[in-house]
Each structure stands twice: as C-alpha cells, then as structure tokens.
C-alpha atoms as a PDB file:
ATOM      1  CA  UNK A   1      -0.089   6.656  14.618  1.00  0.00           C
ATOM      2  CA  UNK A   2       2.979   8.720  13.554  1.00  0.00           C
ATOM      3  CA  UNK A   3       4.296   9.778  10.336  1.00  0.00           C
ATOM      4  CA  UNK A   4       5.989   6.889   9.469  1.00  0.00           C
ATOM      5  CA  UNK A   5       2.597   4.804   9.603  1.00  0.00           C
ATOM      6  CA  UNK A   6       0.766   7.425   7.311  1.00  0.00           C
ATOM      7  CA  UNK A   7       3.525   7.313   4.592  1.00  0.00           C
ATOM      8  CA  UNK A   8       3.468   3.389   4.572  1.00  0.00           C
ATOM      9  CA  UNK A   9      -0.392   4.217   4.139  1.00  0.00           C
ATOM     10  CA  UNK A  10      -0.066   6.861   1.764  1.00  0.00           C
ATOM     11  CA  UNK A  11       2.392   4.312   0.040  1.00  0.00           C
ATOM     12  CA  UNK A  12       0.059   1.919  -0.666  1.00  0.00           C
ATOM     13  CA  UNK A  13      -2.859   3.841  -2.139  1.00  0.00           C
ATOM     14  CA  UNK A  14      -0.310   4.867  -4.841  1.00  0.00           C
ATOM     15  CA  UNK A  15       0.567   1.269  -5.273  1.00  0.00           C
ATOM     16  CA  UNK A  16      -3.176   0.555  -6.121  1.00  0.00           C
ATOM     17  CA  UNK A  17      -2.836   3.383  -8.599  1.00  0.00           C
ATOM     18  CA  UNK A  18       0.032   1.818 -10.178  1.00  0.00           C
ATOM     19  CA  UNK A  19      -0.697  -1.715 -10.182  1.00  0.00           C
ATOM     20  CA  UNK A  20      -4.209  -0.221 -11.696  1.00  0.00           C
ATOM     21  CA  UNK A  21      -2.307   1.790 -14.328  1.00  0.00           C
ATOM     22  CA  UNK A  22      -0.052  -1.469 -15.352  1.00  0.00           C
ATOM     23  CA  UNK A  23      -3.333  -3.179 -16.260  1.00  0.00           C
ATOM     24  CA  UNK A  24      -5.120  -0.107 -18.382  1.00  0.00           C
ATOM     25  CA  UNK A  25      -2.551   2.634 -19.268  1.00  0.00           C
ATOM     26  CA  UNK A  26      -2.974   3.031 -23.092  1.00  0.00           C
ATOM     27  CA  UNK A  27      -1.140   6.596 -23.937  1.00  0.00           C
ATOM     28  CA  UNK A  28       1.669   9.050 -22.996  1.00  0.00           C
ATOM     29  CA  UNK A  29      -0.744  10.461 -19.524  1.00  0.00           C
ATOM     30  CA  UNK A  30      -1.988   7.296 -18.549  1.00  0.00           C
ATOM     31  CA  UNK A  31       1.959   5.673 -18.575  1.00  0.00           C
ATOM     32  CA  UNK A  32       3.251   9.395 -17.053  1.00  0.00           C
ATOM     33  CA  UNK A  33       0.803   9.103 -13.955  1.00  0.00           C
ATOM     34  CA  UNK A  34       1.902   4.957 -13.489  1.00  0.00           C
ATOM     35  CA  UNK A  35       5.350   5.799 -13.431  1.00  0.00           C
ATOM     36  CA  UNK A  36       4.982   8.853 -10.840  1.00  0.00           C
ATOM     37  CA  UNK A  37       2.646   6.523  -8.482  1.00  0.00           C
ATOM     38  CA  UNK A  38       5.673   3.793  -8.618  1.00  0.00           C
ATOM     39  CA  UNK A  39       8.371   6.466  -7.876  1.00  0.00           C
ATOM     40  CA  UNK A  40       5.839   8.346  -4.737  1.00  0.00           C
ATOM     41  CA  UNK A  41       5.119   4.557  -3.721  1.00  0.00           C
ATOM     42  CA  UNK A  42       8.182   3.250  -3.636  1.00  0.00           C
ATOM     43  CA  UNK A  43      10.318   6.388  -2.371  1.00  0.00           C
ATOM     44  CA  UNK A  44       7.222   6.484   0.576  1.00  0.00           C
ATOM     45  CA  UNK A  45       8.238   3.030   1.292  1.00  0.00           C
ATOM     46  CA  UNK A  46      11.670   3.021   1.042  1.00  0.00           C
ATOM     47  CA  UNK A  47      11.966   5.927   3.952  1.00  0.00           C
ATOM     48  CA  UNK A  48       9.813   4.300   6.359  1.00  0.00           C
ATOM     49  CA  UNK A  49      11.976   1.477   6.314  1.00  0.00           C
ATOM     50  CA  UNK A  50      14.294   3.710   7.646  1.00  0.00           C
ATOM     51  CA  UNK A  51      12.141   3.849  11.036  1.00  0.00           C
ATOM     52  CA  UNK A  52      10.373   0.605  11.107  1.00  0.00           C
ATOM     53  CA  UNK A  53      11.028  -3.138  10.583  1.00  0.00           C
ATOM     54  CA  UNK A  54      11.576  -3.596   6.279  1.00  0.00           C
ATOM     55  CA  UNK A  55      10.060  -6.712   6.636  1.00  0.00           C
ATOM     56  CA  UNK A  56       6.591  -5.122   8.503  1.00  0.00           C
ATOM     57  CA  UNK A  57       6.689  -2.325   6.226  1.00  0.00           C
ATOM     58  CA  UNK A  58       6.718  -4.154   2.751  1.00  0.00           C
ATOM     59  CA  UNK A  59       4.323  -6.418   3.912  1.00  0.00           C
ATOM     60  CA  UNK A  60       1.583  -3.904   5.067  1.00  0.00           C
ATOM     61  CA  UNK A  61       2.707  -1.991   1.854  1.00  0.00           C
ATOM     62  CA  UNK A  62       1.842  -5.220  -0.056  1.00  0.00           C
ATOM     63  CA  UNK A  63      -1.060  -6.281   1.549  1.00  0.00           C
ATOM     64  CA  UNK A  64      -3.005  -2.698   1.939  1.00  0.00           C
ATOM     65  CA  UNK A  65      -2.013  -2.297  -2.139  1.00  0.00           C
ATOM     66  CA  UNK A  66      -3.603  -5.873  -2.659  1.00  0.00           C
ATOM     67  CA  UNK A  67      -6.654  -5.324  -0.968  1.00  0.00           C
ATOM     68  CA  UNK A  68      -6.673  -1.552  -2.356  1.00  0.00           C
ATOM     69  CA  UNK A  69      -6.402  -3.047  -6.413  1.00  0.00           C
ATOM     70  CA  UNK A  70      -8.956  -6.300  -5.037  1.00  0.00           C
ATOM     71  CA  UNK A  71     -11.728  -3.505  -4.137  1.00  0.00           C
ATOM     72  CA  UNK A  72     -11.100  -0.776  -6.910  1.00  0.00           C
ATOM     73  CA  UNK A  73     -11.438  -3.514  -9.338  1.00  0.00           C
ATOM     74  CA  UNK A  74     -14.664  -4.575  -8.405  1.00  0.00           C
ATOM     75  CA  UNK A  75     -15.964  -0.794  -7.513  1.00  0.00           C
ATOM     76  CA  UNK A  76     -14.433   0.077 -10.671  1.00  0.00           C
ATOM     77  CA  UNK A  77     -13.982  -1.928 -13.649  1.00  0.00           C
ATOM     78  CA  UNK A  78     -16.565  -4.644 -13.040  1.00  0.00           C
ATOM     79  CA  UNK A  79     -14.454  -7.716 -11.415  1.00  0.00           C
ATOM     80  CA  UNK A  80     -17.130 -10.094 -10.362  1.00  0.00           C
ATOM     81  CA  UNK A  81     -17.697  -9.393  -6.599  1.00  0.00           C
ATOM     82  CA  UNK A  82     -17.191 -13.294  -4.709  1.00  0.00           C
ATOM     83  CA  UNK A  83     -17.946 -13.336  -1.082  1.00  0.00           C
ATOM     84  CA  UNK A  84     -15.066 -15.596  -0.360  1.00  0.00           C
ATOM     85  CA  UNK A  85     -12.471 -12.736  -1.810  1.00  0.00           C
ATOM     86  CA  UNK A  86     -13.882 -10.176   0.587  1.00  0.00           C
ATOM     87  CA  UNK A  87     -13.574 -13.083   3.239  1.00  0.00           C
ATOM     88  CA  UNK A  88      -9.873 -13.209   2.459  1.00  0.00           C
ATOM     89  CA  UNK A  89      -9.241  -9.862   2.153  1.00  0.00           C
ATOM     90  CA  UNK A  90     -10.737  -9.082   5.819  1.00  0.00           C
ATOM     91  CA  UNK A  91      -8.137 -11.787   6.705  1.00  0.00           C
ATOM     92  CA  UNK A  92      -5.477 -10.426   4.897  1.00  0.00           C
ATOM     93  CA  UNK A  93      -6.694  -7.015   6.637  1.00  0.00           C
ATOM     94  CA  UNK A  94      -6.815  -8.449  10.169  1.00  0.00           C
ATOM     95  CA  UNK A  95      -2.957  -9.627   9.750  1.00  0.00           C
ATOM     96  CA  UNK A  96      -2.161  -6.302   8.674  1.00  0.00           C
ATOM     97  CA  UNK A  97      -3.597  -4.770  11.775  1.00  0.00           C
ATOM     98  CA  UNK A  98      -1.722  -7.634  14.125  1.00  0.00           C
ATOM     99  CA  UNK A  99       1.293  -6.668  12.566  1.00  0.00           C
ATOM    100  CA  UNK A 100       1.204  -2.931  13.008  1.00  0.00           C
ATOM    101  CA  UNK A 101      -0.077  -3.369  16.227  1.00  0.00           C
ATOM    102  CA  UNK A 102       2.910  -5.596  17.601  1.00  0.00           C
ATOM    103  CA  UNK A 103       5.677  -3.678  15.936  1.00  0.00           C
ATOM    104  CA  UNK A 104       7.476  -1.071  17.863  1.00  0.00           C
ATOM    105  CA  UNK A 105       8.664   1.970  15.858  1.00  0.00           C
ATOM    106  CA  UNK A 106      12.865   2.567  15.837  1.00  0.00           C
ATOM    107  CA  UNK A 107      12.155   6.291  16.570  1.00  0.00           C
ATOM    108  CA  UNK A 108      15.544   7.791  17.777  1.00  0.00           C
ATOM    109  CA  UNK A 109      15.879  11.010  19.586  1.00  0.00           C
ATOM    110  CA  UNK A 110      16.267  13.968  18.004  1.00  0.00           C
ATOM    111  CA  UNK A 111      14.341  12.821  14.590  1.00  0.00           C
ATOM    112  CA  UNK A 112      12.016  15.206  13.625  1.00  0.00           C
ATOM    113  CA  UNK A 113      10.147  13.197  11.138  1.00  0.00           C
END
C-alpha cells in the first residue's frame, strides 16, 4: 500500500472525528478541533485524488468515515449495538476492500510522493 492509500486512510479517521465533533462540540476547543479534522480530512483527500480515481477515493473516504462514526458511537457514547448494523457495515467494509483492490494507482514517474 503506498502513500496515497494511507492518506485516504488517515483521511477518514479525521472524518470520524469531525462528523463526531458536529454531533457534540459545545465550546470554543471542542468547535477548534472539528474544524482542524475537516481541513486535515479534506486537504488528505483532496491530494490523493490527485493520484487515484476521485470517484474510488471519496467513496472509501466515505465509507471508512461511516463505519469509523457507526463503531465510535456505539464504543463511545452508548448507540444501541444491532447485529444487523455490524452486518452492514462488514458489507459496506467488504466493498471498500473490492474497490481498493481493483483500482490501479496513476503513479507517474518521477513523483516522489
């Protein structure tokens, strides 16, 4: 997995913190740290679109960040845990994976990134 993978990744776990942070910011800190997760997130994204398919890349973004929010809430603020959520998250999951797997990156020569 190069780079461009692991900021798509790294893009999504700060979309769970700022989905998260819409929900239950209440103050100046709370807002400040939403606003920085949507500006990593979204820059993260934005440059891996540069290398790879847009429409791959926002929808792993999407779909890692909705699983990411599905399981935080439950670990974290109580969300009822249904079996048939976790069901449709591993098939959310399992698309993900079929997508990266088929999609060839647009490396050129000479990028160092």
């Amino acid at each position: 997995m190069n780079t461009t993978w692991i900021n798509v990744f790294i893009a999504a776990i700060f979309e769970v913190f700022w989905v998260i942070g819409l929900k239950h910011a209440n103050d100046f800190w709370t807002w400040t740290g939403t606003i920085i997760s949507i500006i990593i997130s979204f820059y993260l994204m934005i440059m891996a679109g540069r290398k790879l398919p847009v429409g791959t890349v926002y929808a792993v973004f999407v779909g890692l960040g909705t699983a990411g929010t599905v399981v935080s809430e439950i670990i974290f603020f109580g969300e009822p845990f249904k079996i048939s959520k976790m069901l449709l998250i591993l098939l959310l999951l399992t698309g993900i994976i079929g997508l990266k797997l088929v999609t060839k990156d647009n490396v050129q020569e000479g990028d160092n990134s």
